[in-house]
Protein backbone atom coordinates (compact mmCIF):
# COMPACT_ATOMS: atom_id res chain seq x y z
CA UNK A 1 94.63 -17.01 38.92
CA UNK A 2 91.07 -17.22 37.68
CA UNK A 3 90.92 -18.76 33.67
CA UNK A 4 94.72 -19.42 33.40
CA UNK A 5 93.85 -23.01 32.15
CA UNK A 6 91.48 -21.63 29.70
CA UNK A 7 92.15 -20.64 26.22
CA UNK A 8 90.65 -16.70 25.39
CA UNK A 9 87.90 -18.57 23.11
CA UNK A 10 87.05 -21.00 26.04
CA UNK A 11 87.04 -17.45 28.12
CA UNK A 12 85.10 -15.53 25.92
CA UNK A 13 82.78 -18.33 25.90
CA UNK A 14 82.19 -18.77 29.28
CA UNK A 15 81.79 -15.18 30.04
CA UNK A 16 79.20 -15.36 27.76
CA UNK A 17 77.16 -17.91 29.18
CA UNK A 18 77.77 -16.57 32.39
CA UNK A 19 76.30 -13.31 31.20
CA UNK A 20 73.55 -15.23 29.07
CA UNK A 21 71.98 -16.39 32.47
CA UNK A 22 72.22 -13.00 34.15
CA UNK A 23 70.16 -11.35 30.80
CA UNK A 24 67.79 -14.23 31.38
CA UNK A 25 67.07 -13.28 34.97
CA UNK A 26 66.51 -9.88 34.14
CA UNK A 27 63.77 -10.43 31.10
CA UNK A 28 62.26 -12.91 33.45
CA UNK A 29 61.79 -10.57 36.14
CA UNK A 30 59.94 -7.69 34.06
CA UNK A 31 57.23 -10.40 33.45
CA UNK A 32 57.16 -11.40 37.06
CA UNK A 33 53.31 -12.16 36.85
CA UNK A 34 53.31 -14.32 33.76
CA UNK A 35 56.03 -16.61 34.94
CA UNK A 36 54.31 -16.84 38.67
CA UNK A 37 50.79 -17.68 37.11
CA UNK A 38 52.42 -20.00 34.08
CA UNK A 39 54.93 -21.75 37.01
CA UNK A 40 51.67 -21.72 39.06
CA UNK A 41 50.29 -23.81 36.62
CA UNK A 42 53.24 -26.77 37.09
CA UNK A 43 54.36 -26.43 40.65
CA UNK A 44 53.13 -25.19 43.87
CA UNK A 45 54.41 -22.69 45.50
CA UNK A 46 55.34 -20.42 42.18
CA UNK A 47 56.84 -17.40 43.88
CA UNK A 48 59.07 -19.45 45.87
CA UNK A 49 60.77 -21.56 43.40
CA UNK A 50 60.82 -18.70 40.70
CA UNK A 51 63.10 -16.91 43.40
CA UNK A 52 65.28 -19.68 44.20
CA UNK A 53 65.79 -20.34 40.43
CA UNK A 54 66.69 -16.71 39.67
CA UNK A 55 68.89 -16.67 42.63
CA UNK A 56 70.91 -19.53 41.58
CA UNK A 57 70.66 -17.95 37.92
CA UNK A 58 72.71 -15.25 39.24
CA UNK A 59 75.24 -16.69 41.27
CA UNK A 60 76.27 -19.62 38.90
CA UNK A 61 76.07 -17.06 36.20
CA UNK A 62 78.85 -14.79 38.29
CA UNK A 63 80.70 -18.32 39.15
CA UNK A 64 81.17 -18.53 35.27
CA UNK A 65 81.85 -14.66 34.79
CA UNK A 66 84.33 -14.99 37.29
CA UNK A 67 85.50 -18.65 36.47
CA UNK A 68 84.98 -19.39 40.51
CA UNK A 69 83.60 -22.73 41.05
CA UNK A 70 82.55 -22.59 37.31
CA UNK A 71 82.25 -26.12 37.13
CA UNK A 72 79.64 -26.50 39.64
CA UNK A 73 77.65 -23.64 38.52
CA UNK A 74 77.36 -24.77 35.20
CA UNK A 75 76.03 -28.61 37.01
CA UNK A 76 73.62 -26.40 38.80
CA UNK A 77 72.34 -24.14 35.55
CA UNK A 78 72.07 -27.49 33.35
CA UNK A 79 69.56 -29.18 36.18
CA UNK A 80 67.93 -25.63 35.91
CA UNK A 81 67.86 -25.37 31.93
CA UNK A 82 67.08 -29.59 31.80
CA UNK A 83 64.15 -29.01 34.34
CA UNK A 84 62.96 -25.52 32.94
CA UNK A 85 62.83 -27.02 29.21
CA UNK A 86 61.20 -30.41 30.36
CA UNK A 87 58.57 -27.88 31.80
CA UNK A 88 57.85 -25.12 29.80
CA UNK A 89 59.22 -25.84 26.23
CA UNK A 90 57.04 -29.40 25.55
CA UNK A 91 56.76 -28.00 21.64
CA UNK A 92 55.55 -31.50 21.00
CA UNK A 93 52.66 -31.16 22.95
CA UNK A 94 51.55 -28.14 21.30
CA UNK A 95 48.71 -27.76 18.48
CA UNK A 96 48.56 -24.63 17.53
CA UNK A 97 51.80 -24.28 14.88
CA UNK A 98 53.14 -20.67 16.06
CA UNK A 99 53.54 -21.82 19.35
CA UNK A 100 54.57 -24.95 18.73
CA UNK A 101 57.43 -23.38 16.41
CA UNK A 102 58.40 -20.85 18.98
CA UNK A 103 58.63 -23.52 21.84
CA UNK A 104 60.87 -26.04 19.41
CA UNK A 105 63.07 -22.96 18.61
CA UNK A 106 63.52 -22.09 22.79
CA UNK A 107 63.68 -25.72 23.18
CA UNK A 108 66.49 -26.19 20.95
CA UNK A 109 68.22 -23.14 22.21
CA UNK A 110 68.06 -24.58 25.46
CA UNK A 111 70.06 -27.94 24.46
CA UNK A 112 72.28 -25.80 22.77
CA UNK A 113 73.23 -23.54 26.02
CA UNK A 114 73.30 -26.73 27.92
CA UNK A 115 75.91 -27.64 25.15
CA UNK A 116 77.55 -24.80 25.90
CA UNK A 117 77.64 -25.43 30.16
CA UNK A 118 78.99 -29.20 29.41
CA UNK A 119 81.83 -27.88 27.97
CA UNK A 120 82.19 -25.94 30.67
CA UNK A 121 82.47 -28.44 33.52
């Protein structure tokens, strides 16, 4: 049925991604206010596309949990991490050193996950 092409690593791993994405949502959500006024800043509309990515967080996070159309979800959370990074985590861009070192280190982590959803499809 569900992940019997996949080794248990290549299970674990996608589990975990899966789950990553779901953790995401949540710490997102308890700073609801921050991420409207920062998306605010970038796109119109910030309440609207804030819930449409944190929907899509959570179903192609269960598609991986539950290795159901995992392949697509991960396509659909790498435009969502590609996008989300090209927006918020422009470290280059930043003067002042802490933030710029914060935003490289979430910017890296974010090629790394998307690393991580490649393998995936």
């Amino acid at each position: 049925m569900f992940f019997d092409d996949h080794t248990l690593p290549q299970t674990i791993g996608q589990i975990v991604v899966g789950i990553f994405f779901w953790i995401m949502v949540a710490k997102n959500l308890r700073v609801w206010q921050f991420n409207i006024e920062r998306t605010g800043a970038i796109l119109p509309m910030p309440q609207f596309f804030l819930v449409i990515n944190f929907l899509l967080m959570v179903i192609c996070g269960a598609a991986l949990v539950i290795d159901y159309y995992a392949s697509y979800g991960a396509m659909v959370l790498i435009v969502l991490t590609v996008l989300s990074t090209a927006m918020f985590h422009r470290f280059w861009a930043m003067e002042d050193a802490l933030r710029n070192n914060y935003h490289m280190l979430l910017f890296f982590n974010n090629v790394a996950i998307t690393g991580a959803l490649i393998m995936i499809i």
